[in-house]
PDB file of N, CA and C in Angstrom:
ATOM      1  N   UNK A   1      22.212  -8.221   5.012  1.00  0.00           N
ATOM      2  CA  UNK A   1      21.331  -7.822   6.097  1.00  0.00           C
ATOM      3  C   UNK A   1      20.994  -9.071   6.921  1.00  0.00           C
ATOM      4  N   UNK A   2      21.213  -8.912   8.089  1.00  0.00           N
ATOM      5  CA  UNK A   2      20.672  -9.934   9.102  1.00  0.00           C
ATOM      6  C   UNK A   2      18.939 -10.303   9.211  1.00  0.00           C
ATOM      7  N   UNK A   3      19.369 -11.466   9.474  1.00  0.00           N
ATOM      8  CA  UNK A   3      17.474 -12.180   9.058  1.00  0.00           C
ATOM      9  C   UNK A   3      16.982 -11.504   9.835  1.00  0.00           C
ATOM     10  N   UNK A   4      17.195 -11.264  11.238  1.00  0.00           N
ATOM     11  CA  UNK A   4      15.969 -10.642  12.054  1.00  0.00           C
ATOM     12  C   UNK A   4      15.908  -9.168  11.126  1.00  0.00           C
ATOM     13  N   UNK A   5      16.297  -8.404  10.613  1.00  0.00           N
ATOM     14  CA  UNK A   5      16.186  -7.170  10.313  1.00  0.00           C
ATOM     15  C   UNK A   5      15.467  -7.257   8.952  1.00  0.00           C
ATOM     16  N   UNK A   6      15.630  -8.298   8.121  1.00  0.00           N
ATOM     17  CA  UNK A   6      14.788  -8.618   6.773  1.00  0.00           C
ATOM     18  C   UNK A   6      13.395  -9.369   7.738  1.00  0.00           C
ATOM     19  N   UNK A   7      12.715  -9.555   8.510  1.00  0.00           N
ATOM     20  CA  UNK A   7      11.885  -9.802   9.199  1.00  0.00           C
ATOM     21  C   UNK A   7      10.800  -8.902   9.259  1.00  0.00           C
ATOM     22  N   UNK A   8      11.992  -8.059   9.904  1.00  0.00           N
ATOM     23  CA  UNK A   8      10.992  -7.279  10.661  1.00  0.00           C
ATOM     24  C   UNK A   8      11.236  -6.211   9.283  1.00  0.00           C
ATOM     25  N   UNK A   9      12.060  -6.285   8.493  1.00  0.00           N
ATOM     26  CA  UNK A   9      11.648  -4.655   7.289  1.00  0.00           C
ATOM     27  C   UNK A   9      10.426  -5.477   6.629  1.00  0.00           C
ATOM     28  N   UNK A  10      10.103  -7.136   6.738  1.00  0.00           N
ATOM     29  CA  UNK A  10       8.893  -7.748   5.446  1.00  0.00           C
ATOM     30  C   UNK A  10       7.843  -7.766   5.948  1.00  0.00           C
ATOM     31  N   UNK A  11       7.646  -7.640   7.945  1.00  0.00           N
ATOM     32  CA  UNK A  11       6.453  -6.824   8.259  1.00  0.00           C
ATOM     33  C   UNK A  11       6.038  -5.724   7.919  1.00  0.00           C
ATOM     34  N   UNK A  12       6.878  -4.450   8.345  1.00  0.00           N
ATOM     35  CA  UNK A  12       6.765  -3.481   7.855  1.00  0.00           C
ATOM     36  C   UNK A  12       6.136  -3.228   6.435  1.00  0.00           C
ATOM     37  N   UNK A  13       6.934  -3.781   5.420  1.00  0.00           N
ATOM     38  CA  UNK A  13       6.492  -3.696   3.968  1.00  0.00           C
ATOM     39  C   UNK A  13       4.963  -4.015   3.828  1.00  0.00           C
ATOM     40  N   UNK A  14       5.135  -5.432   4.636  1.00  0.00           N
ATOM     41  CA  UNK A  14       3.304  -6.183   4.495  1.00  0.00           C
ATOM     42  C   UNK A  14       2.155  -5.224   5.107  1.00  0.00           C
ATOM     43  N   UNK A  15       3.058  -4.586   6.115  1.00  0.00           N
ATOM     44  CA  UNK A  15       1.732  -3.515   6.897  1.00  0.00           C
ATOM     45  C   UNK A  15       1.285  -1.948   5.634  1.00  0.00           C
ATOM     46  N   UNK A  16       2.589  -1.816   5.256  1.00  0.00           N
ATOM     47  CA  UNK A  16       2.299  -0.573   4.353  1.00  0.00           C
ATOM     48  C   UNK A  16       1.970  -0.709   3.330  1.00  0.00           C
ATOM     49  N   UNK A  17       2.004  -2.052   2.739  1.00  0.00           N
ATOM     50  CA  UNK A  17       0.862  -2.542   1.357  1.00  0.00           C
ATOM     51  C   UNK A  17      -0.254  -2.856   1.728  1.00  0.00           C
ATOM     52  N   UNK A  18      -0.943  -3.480   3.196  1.00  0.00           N
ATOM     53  CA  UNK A  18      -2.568  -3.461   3.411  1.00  0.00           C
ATOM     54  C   UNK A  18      -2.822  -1.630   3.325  1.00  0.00           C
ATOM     55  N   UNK A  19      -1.971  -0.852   3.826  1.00  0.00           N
ATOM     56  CA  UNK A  19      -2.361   0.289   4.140  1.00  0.00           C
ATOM     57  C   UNK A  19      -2.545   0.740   3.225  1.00  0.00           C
ATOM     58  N   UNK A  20      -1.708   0.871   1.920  1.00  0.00           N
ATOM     59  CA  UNK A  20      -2.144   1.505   0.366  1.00  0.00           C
ATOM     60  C   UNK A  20      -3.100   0.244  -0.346  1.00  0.00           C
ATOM     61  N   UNK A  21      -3.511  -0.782   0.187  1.00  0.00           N
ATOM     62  CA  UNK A  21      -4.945  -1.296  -0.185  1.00  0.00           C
ATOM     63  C   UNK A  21      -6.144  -0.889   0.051  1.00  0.00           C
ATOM     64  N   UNK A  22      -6.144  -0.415   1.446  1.00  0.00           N
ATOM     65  CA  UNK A  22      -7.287   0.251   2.027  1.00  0.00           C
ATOM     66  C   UNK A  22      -7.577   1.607   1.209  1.00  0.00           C
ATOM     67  N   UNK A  23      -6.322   2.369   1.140  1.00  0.00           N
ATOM     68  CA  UNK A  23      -6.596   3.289   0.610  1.00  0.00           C
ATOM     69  C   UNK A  23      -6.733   3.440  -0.983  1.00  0.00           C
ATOM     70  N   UNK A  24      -6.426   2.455  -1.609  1.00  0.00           N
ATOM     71  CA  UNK A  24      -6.711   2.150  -3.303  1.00  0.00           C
ATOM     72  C   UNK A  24      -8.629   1.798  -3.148  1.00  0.00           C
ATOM     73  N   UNK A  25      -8.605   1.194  -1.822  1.00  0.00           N
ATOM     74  CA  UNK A  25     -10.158   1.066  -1.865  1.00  0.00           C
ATOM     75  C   UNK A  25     -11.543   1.987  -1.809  1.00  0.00           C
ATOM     76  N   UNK A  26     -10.378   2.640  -1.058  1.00  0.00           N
ATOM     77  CA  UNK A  26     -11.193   4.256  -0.737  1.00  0.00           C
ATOM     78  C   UNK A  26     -11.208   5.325  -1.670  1.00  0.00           C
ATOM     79  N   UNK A  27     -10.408   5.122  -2.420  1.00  0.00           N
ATOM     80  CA  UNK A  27     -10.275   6.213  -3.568  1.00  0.00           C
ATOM     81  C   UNK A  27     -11.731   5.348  -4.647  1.00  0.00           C
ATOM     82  N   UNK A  28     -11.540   4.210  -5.452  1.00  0.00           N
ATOM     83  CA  UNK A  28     -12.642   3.859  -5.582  1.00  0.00           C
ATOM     84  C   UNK A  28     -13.955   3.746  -5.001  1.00  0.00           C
ATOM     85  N   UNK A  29     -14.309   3.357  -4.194  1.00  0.00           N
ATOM     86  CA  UNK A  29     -15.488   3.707  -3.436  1.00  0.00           C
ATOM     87  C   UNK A  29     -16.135   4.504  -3.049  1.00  0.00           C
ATOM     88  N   UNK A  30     -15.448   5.753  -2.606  1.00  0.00           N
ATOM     89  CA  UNK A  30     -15.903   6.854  -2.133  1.00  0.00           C
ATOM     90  C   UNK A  30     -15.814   7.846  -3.678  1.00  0.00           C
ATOM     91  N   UNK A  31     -17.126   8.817  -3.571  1.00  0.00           N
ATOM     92  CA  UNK A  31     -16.944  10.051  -4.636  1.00  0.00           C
ATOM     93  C   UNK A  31     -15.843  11.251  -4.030  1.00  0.00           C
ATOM     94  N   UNK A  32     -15.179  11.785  -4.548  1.00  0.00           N
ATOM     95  CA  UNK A  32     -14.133  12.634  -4.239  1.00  0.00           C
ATOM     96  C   UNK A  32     -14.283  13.319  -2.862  1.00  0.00           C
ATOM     97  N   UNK A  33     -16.054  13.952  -2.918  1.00  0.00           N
ATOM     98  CA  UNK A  33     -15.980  14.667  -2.232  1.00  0.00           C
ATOM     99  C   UNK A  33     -16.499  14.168  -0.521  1.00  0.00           C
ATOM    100  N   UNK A  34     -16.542  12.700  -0.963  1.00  0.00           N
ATOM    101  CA  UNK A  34     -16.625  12.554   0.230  1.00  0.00           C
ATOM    102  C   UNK A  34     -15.015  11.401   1.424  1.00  0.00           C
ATOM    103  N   UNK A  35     -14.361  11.652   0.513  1.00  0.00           N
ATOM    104  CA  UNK A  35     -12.906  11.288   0.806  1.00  0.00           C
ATOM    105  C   UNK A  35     -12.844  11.758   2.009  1.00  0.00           C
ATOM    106  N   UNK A  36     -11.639  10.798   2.783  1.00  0.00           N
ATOM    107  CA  UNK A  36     -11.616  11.252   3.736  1.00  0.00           C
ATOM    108  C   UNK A  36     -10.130  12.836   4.032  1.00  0.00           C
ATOM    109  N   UNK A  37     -10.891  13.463   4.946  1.00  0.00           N
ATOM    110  CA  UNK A  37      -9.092  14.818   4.783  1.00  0.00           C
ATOM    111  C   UNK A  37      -8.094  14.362   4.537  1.00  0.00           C
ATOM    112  N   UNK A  38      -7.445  13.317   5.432  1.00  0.00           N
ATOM    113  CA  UNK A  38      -6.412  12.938   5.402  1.00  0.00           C
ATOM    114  C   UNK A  38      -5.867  12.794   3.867  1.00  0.00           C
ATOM    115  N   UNK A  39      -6.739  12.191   2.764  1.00  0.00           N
ATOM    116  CA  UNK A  39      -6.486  11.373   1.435  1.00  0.00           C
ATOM    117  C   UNK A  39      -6.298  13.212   0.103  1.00  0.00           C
ATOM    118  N   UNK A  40      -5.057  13.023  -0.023  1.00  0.00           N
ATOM    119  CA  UNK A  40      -5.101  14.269  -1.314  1.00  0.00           C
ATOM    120  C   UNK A  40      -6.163  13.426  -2.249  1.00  0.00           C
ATOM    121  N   UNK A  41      -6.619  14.810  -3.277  1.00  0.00           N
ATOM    122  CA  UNK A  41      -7.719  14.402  -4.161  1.00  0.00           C
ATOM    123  C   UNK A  41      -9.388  15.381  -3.479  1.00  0.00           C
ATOM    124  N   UNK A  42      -8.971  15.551  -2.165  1.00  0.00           N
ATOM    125  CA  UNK A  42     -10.614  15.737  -2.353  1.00  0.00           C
ATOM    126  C   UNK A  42     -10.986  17.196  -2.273  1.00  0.00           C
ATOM    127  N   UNK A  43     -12.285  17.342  -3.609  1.00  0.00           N
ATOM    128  CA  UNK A  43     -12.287  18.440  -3.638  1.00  0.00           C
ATOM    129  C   UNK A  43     -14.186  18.613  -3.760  1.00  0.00           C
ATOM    130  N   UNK A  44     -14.649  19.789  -3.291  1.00  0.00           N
ATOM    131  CA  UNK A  44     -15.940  19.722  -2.886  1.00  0.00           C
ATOM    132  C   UNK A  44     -17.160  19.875  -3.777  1.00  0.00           C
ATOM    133  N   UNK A  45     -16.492  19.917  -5.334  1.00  0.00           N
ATOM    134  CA  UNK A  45     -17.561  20.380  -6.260  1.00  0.00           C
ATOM    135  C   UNK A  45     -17.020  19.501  -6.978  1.00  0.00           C
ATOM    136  N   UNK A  46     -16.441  17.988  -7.007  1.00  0.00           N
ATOM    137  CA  UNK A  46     -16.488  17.170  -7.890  1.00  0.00           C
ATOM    138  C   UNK A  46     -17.240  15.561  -7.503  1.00  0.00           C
ATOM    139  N   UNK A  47     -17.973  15.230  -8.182  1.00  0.00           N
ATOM    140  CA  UNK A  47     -18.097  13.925  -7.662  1.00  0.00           C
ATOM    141  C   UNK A  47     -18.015  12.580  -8.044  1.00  0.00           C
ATOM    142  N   UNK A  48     -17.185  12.967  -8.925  1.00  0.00           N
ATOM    143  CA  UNK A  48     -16.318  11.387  -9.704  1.00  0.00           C
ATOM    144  C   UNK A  48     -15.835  11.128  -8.819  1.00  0.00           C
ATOM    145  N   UNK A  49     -15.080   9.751  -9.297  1.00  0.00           N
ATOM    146  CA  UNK A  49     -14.228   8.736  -8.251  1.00  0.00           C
ATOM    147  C   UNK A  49     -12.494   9.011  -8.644  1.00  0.00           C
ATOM    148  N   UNK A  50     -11.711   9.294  -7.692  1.00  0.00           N
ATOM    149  CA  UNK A  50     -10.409   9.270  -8.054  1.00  0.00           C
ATOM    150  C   UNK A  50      -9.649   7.893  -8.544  1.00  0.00           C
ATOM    151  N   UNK A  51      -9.918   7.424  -9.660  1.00  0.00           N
ATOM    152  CA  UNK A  51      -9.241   6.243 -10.534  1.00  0.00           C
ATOM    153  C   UNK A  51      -8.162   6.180 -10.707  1.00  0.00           C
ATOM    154  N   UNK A  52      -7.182   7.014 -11.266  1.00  0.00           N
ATOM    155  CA  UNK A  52      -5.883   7.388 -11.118  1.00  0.00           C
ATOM    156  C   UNK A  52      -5.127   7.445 -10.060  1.00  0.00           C
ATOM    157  N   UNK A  53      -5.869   8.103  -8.983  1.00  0.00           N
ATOM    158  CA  UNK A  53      -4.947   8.034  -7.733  1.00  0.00           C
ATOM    159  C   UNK A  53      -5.254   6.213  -6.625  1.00  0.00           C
ATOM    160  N   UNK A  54      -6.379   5.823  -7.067  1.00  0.00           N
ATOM    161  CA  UNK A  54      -6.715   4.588  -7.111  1.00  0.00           C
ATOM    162  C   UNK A  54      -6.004   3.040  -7.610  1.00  0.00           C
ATOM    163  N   UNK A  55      -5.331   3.411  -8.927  1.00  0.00           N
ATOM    164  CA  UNK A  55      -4.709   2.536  -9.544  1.00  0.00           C
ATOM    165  C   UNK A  55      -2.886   2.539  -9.224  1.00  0.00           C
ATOM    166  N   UNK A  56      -2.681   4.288  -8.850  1.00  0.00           N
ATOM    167  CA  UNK A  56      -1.844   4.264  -8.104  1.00  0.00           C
ATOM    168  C   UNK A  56      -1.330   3.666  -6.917  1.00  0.00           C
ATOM    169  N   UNK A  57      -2.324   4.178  -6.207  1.00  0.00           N
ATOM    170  CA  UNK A  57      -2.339   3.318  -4.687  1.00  0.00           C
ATOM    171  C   UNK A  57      -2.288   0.987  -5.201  1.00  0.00           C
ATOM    172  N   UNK A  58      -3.048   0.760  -5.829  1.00  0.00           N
ATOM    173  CA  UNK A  58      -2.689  -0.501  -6.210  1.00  0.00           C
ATOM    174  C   UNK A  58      -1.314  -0.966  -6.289  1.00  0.00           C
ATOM    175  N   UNK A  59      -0.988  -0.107  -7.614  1.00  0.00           N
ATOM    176  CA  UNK A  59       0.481  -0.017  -8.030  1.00  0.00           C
ATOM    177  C   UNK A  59       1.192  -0.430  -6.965  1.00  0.00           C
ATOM    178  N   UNK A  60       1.268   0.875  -5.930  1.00  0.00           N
ATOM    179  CA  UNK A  60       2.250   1.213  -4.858  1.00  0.00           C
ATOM    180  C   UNK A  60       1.979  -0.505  -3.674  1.00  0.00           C
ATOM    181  N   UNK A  61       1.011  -0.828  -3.709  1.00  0.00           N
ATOM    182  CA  UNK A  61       0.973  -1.879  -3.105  1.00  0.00           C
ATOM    183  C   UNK A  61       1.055  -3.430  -3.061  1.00  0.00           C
ATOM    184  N   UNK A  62       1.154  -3.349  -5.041  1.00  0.00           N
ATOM    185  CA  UNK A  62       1.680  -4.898  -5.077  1.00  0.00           C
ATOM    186  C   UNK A  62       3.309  -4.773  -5.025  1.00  0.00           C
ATOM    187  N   UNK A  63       3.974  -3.595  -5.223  1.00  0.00           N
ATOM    188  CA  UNK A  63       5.523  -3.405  -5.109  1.00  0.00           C
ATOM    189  C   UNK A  63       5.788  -3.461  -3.964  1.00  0.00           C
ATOM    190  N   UNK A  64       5.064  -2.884  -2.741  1.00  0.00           N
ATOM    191  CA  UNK A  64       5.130  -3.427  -1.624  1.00  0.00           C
ATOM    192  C   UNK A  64       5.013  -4.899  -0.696  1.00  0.00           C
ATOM    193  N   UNK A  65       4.000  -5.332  -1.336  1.00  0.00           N
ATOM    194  CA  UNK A  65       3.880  -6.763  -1.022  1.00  0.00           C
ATOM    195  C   UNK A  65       4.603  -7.481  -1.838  1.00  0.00           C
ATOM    196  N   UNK A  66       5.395  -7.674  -3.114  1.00  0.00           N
ATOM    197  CA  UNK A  66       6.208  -8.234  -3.958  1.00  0.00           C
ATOM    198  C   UNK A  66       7.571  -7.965  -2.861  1.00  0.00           C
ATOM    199  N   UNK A  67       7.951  -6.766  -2.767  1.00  0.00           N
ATOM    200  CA  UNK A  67       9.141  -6.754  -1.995  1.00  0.00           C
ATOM    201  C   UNK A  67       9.415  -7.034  -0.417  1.00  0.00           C
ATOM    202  N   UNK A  68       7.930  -6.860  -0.062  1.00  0.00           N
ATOM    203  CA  UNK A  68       7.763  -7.825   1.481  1.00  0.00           C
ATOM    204  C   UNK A  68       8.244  -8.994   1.488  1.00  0.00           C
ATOM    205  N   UNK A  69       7.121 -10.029   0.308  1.00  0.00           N
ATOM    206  CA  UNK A  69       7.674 -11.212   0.388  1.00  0.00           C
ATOM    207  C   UNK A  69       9.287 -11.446  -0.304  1.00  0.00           C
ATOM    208  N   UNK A  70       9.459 -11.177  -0.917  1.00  0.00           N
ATOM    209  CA  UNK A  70      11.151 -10.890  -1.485  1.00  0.00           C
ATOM    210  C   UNK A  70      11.850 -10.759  -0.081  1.00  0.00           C
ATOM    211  N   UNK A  71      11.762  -9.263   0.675  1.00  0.00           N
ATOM    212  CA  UNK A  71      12.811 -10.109   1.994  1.00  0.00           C
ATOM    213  C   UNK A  71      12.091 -11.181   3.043  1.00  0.00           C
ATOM    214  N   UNK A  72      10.919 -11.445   3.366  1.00  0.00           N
ATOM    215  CA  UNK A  72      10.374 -12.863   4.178  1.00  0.00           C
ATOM    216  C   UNK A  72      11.237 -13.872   3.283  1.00  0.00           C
ATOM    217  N   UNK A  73      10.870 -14.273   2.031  1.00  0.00           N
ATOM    218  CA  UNK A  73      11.543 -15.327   1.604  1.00  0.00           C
ATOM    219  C   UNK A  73      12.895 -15.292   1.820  1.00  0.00           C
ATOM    220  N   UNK A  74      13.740 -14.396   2.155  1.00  0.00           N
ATOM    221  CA  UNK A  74      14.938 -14.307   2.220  1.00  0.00           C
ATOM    222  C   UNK A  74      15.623 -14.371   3.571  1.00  0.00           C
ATOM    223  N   UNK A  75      14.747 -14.129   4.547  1.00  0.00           N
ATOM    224  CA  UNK A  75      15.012 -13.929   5.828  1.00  0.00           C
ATOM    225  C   UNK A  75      14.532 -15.529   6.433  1.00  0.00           C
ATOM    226  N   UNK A  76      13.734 -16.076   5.363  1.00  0.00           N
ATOM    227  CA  UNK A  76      13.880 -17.798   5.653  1.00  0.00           C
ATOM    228  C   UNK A  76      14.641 -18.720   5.848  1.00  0.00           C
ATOM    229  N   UNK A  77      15.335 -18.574   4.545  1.00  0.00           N
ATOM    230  CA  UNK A  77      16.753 -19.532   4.263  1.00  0.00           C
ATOM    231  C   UNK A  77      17.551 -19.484   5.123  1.00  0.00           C
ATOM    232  N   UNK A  78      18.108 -20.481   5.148  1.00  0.00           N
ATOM    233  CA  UNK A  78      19.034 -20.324   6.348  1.00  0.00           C
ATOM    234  C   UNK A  78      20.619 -19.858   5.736  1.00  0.00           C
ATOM    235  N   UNK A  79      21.107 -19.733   7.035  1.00  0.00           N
ATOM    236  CA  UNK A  79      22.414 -18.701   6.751  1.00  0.00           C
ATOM    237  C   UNK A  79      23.548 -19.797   6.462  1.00  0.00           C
ATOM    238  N   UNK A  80      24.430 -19.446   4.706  1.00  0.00           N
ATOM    239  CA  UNK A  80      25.234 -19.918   4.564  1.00  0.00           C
ATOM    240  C   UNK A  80      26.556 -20.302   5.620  1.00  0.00           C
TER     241      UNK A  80
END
């Protein structure tokens, strides 16, 4: 893959791991029922915190930022 294209896929990656941060944050913080629509999970007669879908969202976002920087670092080096 050409560096400009590992560039711009390790923005991408970096933007969609703040985005499942925010939302790993929101699942903790907020009680279910006050989630926002957009977020599956919310339901109107519970008011625990979604932890699971929380630790998920983490998950999903250090694999994202691990593989962001994986192509940035790669789109560094220079071309053999």
């Amino acid at each position: 893959m050409p560096q400009n294209q590992l560039r711009i896929a390790a923005a991408v990656l970096f933007v969609l791991g703040a985005i499942a941060i925010i939302v790993a944050i929101l699942y903790f913080a907020l009680p279910a029922h006050s989630l926002p629509s957009f977020l599956p999970g919310r339901v109107a007669h519970i008011n625990g915190h979604r932890n699971r879908r929380g630790i998920a969202a983490v998950v999903v976002a250090i694999v994202l930022l691990a593989v962001g920087g994986w192509a940035y670092s790669n789109a560094r080096r220079p071309a053999a």
